[in-house]
C-alpha atoms as a PDB file:
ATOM      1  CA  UNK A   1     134.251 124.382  42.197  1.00  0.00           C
ATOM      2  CA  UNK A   2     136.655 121.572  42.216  1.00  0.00           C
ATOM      3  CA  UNK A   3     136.429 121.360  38.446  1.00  0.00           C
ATOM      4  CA  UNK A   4     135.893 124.252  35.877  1.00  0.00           C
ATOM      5  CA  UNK A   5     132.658 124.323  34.015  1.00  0.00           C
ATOM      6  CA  UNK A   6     134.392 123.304  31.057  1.00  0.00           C
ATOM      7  CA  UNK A   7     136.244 120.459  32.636  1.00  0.00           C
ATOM      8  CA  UNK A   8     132.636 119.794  33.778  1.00  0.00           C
ATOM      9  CA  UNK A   9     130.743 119.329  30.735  1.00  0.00           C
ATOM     10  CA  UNK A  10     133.272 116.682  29.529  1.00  0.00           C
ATOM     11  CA  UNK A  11     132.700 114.568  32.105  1.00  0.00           C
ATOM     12  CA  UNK A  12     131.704 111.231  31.205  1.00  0.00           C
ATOM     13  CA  UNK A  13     130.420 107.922  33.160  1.00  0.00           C
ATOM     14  CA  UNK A  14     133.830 107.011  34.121  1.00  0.00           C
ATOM     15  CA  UNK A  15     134.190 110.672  34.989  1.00  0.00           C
ATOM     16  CA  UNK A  16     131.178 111.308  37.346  1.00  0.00           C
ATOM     17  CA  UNK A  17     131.778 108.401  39.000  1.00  0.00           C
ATOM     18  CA  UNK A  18     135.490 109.429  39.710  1.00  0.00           C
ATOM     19  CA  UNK A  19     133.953 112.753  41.004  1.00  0.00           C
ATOM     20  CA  UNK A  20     131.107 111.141  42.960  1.00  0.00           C
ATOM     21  CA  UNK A  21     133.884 109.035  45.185  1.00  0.00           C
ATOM     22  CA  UNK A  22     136.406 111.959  45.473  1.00  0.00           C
ATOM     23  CA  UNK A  23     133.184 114.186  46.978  1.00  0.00           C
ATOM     24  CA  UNK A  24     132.354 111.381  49.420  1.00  0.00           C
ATOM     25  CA  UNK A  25     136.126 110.839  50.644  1.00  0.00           C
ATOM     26  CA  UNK A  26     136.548 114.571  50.595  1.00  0.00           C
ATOM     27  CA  UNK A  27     133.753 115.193  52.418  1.00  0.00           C
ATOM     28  CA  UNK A  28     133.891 112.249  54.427  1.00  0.00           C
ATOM     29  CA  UNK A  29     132.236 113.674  57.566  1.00  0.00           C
ATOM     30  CA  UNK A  30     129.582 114.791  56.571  1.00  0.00           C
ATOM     31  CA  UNK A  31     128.821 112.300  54.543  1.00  0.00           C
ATOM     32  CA  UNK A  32     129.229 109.875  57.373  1.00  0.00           C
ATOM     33  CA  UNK A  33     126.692 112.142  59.359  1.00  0.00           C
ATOM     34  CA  UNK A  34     124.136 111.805  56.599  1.00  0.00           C
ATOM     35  CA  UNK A  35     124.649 108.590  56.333  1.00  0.00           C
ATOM     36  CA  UNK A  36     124.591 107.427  60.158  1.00  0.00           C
ATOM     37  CA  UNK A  37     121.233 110.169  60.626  1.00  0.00           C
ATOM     38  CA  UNK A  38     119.582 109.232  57.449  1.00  0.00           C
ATOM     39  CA  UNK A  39     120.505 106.385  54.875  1.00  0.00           C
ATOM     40  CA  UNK A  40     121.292 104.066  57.893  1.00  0.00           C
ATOM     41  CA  UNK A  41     117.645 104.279  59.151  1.00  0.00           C
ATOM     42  CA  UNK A  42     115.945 103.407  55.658  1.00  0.00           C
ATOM     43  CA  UNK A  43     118.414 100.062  55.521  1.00  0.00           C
ATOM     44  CA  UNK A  44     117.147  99.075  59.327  1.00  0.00           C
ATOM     45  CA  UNK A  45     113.600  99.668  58.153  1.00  0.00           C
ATOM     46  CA  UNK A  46     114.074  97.414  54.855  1.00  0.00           C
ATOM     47  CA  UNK A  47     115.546  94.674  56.939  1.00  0.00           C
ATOM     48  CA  UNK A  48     113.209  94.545  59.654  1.00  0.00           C
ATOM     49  CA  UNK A  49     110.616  94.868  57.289  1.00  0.00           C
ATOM     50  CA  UNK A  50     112.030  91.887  54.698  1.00  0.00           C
ATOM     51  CA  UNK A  51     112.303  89.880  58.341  1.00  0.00           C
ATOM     52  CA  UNK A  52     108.526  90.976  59.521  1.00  0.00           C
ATOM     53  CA  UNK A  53     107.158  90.699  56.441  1.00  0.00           C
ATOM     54  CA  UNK A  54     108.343  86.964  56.349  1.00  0.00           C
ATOM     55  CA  UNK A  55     105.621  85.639  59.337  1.00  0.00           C
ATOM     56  CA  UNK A  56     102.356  86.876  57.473  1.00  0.00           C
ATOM     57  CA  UNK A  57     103.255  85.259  53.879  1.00  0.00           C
ATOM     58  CA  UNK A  58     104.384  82.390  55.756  1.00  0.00           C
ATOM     59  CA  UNK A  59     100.553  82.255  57.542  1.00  0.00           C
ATOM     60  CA  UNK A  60      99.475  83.753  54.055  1.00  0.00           C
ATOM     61  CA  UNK A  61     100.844  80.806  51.522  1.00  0.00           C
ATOM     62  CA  UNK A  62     100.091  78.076  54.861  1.00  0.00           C
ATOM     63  CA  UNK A  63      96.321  79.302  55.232  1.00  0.00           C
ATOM     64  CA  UNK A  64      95.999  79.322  51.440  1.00  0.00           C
ATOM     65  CA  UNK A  65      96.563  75.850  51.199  1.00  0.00           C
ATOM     66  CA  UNK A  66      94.400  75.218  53.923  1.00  0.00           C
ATOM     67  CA  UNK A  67      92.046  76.692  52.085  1.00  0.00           C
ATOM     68  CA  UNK A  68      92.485  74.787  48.918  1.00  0.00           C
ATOM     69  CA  UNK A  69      91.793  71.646  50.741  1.00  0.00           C
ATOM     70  CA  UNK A  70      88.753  73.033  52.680  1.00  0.00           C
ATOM     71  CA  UNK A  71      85.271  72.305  51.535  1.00  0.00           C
ATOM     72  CA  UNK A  72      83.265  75.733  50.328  1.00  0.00           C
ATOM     73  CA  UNK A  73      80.852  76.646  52.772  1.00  0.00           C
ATOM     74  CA  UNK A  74      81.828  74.552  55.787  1.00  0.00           C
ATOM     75  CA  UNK A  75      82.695  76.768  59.064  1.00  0.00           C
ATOM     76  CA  UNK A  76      86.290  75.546  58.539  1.00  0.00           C
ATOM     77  CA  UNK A  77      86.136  76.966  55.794  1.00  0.00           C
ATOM     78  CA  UNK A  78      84.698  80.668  56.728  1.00  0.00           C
ATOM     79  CA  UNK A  79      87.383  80.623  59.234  1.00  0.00           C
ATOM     80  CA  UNK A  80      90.162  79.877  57.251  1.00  0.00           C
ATOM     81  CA  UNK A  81      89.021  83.038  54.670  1.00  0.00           C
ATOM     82  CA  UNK A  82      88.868  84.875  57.828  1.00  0.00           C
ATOM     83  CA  UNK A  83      92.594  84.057  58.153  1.00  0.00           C
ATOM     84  CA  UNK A  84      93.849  84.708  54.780  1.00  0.00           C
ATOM     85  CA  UNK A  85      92.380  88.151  54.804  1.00  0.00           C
ATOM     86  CA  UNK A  86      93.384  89.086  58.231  1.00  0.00           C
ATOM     87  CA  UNK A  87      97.153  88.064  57.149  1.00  0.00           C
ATOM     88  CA  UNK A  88      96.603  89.859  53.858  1.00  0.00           C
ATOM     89  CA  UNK A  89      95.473  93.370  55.773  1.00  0.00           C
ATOM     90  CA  UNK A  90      98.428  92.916  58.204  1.00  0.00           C
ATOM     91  CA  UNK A  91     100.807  92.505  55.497  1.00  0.00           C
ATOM     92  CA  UNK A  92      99.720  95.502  53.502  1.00  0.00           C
ATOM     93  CA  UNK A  93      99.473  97.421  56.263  1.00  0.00           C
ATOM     94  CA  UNK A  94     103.123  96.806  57.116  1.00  0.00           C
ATOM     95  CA  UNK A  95     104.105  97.281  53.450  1.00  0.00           C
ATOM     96  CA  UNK A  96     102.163 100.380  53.298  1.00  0.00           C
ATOM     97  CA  UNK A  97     103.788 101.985  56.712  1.00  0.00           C
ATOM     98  CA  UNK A  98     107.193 100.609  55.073  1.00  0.00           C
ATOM     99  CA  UNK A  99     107.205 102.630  51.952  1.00  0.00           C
ATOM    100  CA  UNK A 100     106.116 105.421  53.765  1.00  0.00           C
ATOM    101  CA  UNK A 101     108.842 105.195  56.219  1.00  0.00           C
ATOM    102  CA  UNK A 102     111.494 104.703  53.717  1.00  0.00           C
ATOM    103  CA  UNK A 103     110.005 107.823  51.374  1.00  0.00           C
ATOM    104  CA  UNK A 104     110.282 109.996  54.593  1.00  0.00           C
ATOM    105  CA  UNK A 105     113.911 108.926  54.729  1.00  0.00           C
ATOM    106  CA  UNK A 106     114.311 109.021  50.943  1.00  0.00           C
ATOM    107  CA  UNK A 107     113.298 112.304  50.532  1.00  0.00           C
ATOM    108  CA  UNK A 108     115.091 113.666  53.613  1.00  0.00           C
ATOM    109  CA  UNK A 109     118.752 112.318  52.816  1.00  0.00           C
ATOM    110  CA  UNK A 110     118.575 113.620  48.937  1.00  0.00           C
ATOM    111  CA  UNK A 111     117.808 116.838  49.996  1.00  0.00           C
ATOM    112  CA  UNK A 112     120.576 116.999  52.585  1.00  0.00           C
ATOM    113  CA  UNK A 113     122.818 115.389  50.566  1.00  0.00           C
ATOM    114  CA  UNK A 114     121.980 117.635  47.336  1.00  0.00           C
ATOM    115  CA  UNK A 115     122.531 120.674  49.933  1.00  0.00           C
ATOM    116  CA  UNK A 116     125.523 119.890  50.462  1.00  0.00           C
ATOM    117  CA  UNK A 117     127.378 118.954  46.956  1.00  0.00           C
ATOM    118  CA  UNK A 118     125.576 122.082  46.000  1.00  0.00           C
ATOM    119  CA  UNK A 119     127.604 124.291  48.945  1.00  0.00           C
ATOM    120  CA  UNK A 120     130.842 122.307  47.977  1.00  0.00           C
ATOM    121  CA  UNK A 121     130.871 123.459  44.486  1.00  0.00           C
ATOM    122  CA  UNK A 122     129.969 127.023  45.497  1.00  0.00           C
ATOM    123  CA  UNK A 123     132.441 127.271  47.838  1.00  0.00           C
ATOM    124  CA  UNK A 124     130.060 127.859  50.964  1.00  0.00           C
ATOM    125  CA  UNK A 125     130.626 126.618  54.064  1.00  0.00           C
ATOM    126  CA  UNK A 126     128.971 123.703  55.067  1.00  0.00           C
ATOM    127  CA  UNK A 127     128.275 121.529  58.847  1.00  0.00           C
ATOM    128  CA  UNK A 128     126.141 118.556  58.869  1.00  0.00           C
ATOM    129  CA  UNK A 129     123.203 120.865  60.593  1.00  0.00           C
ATOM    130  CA  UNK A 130     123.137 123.333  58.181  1.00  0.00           C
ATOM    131  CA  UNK A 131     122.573 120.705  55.788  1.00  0.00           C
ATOM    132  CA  UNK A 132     120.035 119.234  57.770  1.00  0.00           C
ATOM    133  CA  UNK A 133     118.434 123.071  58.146  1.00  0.00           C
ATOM    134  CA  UNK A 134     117.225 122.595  54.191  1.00  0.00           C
ATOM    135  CA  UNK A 135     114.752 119.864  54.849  1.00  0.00           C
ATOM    136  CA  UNK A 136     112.178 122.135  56.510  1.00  0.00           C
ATOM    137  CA  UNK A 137     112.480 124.863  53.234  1.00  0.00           C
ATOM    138  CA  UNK A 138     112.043 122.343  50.621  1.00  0.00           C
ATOM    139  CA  UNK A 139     110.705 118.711  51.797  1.00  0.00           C
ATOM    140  CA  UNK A 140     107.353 120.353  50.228  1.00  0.00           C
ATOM    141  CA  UNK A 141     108.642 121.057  46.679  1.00  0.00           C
ATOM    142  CA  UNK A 142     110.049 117.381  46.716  1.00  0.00           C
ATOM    143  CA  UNK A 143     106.742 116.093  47.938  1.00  0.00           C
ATOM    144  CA  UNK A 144     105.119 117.357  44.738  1.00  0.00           C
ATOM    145  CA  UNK A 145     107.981 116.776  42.913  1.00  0.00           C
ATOM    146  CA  UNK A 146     107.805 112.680  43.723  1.00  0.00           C
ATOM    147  CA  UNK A 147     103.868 112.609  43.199  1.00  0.00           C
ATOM    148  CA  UNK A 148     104.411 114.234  40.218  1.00  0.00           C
ATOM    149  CA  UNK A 149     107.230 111.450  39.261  1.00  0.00           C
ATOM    150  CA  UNK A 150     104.880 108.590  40.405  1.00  0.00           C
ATOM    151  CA  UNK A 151     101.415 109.903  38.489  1.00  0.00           C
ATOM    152  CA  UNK A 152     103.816 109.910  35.241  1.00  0.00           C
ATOM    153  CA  UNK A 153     104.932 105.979  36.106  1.00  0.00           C
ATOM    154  CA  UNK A 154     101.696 104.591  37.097  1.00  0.00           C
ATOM    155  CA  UNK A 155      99.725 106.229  33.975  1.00  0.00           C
ATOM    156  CA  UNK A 156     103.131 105.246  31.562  1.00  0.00           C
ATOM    157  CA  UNK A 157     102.613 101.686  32.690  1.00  0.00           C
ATOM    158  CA  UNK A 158      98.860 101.496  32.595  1.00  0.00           C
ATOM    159  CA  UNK A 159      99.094 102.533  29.181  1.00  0.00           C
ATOM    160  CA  UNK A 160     101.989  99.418  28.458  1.00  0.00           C
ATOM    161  CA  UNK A 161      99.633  97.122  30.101  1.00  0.00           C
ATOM    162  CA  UNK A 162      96.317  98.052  28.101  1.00  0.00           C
ATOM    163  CA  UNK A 163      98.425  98.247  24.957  1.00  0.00           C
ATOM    164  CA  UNK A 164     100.041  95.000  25.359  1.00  0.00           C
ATOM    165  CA  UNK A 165      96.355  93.303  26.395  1.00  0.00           C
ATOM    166  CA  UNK A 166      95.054  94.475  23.362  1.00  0.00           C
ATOM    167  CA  UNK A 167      97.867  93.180  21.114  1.00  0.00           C
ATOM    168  CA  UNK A 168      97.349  89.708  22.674  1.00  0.00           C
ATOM    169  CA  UNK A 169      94.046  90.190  22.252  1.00  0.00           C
ATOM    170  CA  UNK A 170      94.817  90.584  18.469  1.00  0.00           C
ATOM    171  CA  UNK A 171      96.944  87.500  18.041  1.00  0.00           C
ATOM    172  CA  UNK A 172      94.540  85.989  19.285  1.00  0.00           C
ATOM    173  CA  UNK A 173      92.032  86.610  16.327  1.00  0.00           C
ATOM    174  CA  UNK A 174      94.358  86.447  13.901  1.00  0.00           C
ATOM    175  CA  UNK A 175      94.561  82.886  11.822  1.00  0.00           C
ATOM    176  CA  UNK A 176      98.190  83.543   9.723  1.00  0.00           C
ATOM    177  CA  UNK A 177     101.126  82.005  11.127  1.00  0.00           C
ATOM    178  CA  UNK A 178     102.864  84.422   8.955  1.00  0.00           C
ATOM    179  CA  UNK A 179     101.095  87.403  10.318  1.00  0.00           C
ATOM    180  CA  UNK A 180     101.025  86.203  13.659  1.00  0.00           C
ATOM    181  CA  UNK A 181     104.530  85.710  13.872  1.00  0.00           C
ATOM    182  CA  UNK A 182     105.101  89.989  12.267  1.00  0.00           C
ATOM    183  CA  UNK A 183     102.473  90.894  14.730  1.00  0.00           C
ATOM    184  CA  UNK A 184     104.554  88.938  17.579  1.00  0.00           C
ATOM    185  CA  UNK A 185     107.966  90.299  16.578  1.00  0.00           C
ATOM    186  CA  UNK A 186     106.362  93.884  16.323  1.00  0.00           C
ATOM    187  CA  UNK A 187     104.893  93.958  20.184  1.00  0.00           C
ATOM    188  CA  UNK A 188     108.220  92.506  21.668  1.00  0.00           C
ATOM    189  CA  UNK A 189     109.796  95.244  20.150  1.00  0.00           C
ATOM    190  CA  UNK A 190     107.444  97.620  21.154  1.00  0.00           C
ATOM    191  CA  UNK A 191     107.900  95.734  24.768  1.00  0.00           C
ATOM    192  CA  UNK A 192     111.693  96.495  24.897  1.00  0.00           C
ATOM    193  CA  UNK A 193     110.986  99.878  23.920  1.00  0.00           C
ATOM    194  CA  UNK A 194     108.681 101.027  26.238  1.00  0.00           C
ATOM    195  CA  UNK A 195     110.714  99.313  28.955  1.00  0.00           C
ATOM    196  CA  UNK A 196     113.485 101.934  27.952  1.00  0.00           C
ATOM    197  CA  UNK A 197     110.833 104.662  28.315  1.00  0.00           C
ATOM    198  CA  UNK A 198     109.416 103.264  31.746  1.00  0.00           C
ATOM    199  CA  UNK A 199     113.168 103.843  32.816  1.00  0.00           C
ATOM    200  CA  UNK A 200     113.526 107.363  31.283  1.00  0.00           C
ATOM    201  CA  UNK A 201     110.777 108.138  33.570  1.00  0.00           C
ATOM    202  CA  UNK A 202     112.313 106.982  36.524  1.00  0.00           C
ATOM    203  CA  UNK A 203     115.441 108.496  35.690  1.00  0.00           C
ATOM    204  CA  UNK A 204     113.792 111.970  34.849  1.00  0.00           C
ATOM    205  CA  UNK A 205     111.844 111.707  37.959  1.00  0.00           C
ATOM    206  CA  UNK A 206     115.064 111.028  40.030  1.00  0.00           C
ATOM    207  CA  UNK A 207     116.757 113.770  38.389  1.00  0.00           C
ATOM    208  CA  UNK A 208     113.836 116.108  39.099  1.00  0.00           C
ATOM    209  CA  UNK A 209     114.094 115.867  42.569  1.00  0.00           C
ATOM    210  CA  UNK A 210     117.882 117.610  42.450  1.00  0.00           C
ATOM    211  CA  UNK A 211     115.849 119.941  40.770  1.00  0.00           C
ATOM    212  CA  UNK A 212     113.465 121.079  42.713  1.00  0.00           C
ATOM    213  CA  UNK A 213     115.895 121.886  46.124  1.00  0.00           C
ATOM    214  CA  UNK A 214     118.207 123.399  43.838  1.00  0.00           C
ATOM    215  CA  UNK A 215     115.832 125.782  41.509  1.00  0.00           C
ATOM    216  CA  UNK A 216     112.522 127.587  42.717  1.00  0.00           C
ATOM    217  CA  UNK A 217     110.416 124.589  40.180  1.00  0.00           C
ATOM    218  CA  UNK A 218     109.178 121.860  41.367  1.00  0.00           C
ATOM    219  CA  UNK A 219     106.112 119.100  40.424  1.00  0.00           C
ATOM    220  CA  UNK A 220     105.918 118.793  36.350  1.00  0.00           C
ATOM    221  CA  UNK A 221     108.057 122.323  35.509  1.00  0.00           C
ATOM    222  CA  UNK A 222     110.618 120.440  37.301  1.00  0.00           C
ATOM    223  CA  UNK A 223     110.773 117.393  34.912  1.00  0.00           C
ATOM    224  CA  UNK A 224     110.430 119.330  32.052  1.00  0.00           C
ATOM    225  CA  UNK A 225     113.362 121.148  33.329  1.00  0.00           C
ATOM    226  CA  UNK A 226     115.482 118.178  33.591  1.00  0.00           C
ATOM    227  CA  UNK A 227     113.972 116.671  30.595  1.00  0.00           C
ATOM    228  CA  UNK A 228     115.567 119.809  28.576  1.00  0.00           C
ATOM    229  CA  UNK A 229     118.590 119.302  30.936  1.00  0.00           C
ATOM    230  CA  UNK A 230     119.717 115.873  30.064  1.00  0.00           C
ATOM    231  CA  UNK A 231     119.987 116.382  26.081  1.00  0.00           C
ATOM    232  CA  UNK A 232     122.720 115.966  25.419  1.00  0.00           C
ATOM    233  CA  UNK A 233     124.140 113.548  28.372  1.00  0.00           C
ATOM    234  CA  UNK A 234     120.820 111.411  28.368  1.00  0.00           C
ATOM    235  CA  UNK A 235     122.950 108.053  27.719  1.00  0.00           C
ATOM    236  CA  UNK A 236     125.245 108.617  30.561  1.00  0.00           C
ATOM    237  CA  UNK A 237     122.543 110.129  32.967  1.00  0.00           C
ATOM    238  CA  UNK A 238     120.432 106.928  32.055  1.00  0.00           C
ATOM    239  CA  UNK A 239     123.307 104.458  32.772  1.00  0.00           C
ATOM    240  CA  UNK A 240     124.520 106.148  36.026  1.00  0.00           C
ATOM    241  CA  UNK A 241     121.209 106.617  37.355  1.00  0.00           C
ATOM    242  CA  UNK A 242     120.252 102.387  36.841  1.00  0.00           C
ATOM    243  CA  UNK A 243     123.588 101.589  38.010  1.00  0.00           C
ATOM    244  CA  UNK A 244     122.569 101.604  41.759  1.00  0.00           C
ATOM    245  CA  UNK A 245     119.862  99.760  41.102  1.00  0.00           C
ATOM    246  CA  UNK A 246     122.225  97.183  39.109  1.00  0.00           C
ATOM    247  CA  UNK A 247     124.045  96.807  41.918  1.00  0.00           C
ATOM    248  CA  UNK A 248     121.605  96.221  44.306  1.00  0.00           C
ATOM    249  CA  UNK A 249     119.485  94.144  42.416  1.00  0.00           C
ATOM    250  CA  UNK A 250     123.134  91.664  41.769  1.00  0.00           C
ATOM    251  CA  UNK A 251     123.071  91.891  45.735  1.00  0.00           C
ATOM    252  CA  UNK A 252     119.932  91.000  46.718  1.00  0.00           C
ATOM    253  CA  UNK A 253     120.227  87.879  43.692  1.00  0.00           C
ATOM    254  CA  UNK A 254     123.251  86.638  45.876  1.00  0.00           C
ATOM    255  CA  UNK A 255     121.149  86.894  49.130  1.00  0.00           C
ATOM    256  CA  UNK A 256     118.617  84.828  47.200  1.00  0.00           C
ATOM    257  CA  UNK A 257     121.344  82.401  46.316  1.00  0.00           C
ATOM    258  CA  UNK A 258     122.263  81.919  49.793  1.00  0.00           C
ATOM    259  CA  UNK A 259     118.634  81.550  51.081  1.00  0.00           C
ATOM    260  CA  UNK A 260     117.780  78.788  48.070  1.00  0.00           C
ATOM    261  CA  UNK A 261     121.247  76.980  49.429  1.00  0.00           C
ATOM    262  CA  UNK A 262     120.014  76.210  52.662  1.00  0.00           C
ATOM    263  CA  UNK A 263     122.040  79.062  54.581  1.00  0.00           C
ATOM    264  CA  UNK A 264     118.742  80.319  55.682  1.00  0.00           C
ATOM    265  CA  UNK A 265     119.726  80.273  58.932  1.00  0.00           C
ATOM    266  CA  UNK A 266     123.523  80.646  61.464  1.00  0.00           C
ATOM    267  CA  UNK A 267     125.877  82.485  61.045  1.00  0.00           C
ATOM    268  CA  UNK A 268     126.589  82.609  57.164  1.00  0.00           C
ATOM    269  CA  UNK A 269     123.046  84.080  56.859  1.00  0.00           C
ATOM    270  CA  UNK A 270     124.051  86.718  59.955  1.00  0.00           C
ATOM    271  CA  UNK A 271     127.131  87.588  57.786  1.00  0.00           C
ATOM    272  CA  UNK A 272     125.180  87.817  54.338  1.00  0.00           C
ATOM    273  CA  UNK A 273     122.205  89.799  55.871  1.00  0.00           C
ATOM    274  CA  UNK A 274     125.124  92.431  57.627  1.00  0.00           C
ATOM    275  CA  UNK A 275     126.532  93.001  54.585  1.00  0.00           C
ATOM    276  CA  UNK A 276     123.448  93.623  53.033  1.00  0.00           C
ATOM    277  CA  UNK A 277     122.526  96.014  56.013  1.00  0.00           C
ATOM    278  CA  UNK A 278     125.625  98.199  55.598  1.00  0.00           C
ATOM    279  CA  UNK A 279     126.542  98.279  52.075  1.00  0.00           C
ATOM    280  CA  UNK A 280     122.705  99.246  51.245  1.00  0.00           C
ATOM    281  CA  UNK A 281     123.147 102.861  52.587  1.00  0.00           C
ATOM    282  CA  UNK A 282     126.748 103.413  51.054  1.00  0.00           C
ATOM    283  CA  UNK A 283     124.981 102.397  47.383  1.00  0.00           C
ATOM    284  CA  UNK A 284     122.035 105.113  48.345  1.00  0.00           C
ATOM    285  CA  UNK A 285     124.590 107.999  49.288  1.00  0.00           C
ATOM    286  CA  UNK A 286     126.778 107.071  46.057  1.00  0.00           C
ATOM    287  CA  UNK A 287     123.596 106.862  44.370  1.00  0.00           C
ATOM    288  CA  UNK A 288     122.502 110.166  45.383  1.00  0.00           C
ATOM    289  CA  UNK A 289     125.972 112.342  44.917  1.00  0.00           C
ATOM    290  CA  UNK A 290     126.119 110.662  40.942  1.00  0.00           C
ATOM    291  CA  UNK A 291     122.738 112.626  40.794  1.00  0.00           C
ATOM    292  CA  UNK A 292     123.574 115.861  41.846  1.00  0.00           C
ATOM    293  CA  UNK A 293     127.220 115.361  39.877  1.00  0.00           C
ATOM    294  CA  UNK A 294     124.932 114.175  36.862  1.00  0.00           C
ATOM    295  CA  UNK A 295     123.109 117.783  37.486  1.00  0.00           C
ATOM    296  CA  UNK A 296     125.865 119.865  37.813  1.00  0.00           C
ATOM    297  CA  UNK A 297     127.685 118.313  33.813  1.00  0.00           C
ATOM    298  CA  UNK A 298     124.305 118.815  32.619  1.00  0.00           C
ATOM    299  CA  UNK A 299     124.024 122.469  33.405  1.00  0.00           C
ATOM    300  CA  UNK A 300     128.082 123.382  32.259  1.00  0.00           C
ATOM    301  CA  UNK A 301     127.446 121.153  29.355  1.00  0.00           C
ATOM    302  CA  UNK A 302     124.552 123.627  28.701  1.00  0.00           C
ATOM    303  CA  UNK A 303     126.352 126.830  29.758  1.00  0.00           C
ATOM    304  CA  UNK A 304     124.101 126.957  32.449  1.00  0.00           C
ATOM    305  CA  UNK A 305     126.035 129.026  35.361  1.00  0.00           C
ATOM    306  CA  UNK A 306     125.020 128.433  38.681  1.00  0.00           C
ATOM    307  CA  UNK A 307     124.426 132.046  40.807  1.00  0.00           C
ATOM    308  CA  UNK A 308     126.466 131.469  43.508  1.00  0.00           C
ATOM    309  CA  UNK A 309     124.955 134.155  45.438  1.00  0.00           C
ATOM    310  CA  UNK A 310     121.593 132.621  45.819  1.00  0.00           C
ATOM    311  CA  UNK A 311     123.438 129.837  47.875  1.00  0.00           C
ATOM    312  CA  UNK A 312     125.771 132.060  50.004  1.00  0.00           C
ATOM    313  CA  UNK A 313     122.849 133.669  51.861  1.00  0.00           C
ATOM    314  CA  UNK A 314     122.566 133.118  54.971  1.00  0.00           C
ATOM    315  CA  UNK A 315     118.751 131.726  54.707  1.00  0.00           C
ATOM    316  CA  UNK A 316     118.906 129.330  52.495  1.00  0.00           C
ATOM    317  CA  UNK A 317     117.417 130.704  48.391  1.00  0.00           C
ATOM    318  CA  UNK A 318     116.485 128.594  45.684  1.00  0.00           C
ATOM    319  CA  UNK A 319     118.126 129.196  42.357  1.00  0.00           C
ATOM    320  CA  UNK A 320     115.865 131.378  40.520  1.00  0.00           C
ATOM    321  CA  UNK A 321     115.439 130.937  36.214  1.00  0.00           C
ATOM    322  CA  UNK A 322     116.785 133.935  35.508  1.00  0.00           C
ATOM    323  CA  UNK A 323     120.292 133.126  37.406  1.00  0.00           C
ATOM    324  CA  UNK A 324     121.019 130.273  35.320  1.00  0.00           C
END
């Protein structure tokens, strides 16, 4: 490894992200293999879907308003409904086909890229199509591993949503300002927590996925796994893992800027939205590589070894329990 497992498990933020960029300059090529094959695709998609997408809310928000002004009943009327919902099922449907796409590609470039951090620090040789070999031994495991990830967000935040209905539901009955006001200060701070838990979720569920191409777990074993695995570095493995989506989200706010300026059109938009289009995949591969980094510090700051063995086979084997 480039770093000794006890050099490892000191690793901080600054540290992994050090790491991160000397494993993507060191590896450069096949890194810029991944990225052209892979990451590249998923920011095409996302553009021309942000550009698509923009015809059917236009027809969408113009059809509504028709509608607003259009007397109930009246054939005008049926026909502008008929509109609204025909716009409404096209732009689902091309949401729907877009988040599949980009999962396909999501799921494909962390398991190449996981691959291949995992052959760098075990010394094994690695070519952009051996990397790309993996994806038929393990896309299934990651599958699971995602639905797995999404069941434990969607039930999480129904749970937020009923509890915070009921609360308001509360304050609503109640008739003490005083009480109100405790009652008030009590769900916000319930709010901000479970925000923080919504996001160890997503972070666990991220994390998972490393997981489950590098160990024989996958589905819920494989967050519990990484739930045990990130005591201990949960602060930095939080803040590394949202700092991507920092990032992007400051982007995108600057594209928004731009937009609400009037540059909604020549050549400054071109620029903006070219940016946008290549620095998306560079934040995704940097994004994924702090992952697998973040997995690697977890296990030496556990004394977790990794069985180097299981990776130097010629067919690719998954890390079994009893090797780490």
């Amino acid at each position: 490894m480039d770093r000794e497992q006890e050099e490892m498990q000191l690793l901080g933020f600054c540290g992994i992200i050090k790491e991160s960029i000397k494993l993507i300059f060191t590896w450069r090529k096949i890194f810029s293999q991944i990225t052209l094959a892979l990451l590249l695709p998923v920011s095409f998609i996302a553009l021309a879907y942000t550009e698509i997408s923009r015809f059917p809310m236009a027809k969408i928000q113009r059809d509504q308003r028709a509608l607003d002004h259009a007397k109930a009943g009246t054939p005008k009327y049926k026909m502008l409904s008929n509109l609204l919902t025909s716009n409404i099922i096209e732009l689902s449907l091309s949401a729907v086909a877009y988040w599949i796409l980009a999962l396909i590609f999501s799921l494909l470039s962390k398991s190449t890229v996981v691959y291949t951090i995992a052959c760098v620090y075990t010394s094994r040789p690695i070519t952009f199509g051996r990397a790309m070999s993996i994806i038929p031994k393990v896309w299934k495991r990651l599958v699971v591993t995602y639905l797995w990830g999404f069941l434990a967000i969607v039930i999480y935040t129904v749970c937020i949503v009923v509890t915070f209905i009921i609360c308001c539901l509360l304050l609503g009955l109640l008739h003490s300002p005083a009480v109100k006001l405790t009652l008030g200060f009590i769900v916000f701070i319930l709010f901000i927590l479970s925000l923080f838990g919504l996001v160890y979720i997503e972070v666990i569920s991220d994390l998972a996925g490393v997981t489950s191409v590098l160990e024989d777990i996958y589905g819920i074993q494989a967050m519990f796994k990484t739930m045990n695995l990130v005591k201990g570095k949960m602060g930095i493995s939080i803040a590394i893992s949202l700092l991507p989506a920092i990032v992007s989200m400051a982007t995108y706010t600057v594209f928004r800027i731009f937009m609400a300026n009037g540059y909604e059109f020549g050549f400054l938009r071109f620029g903006v939205t070219a940016l946008s289009f290549l620095f998306r995949p560079m934040l995704t591969l940097v994004g994924l590589v702090t992952q697998t980094v973040i997995y690697f510090v977890c296990k030496s700051y556990h004394d977790e070894n990794i069985n180097k063995s299981a990776l130097l086979l010629d067919e690719y084997v998954p890390l079994q329990a009893d090797d780490v």
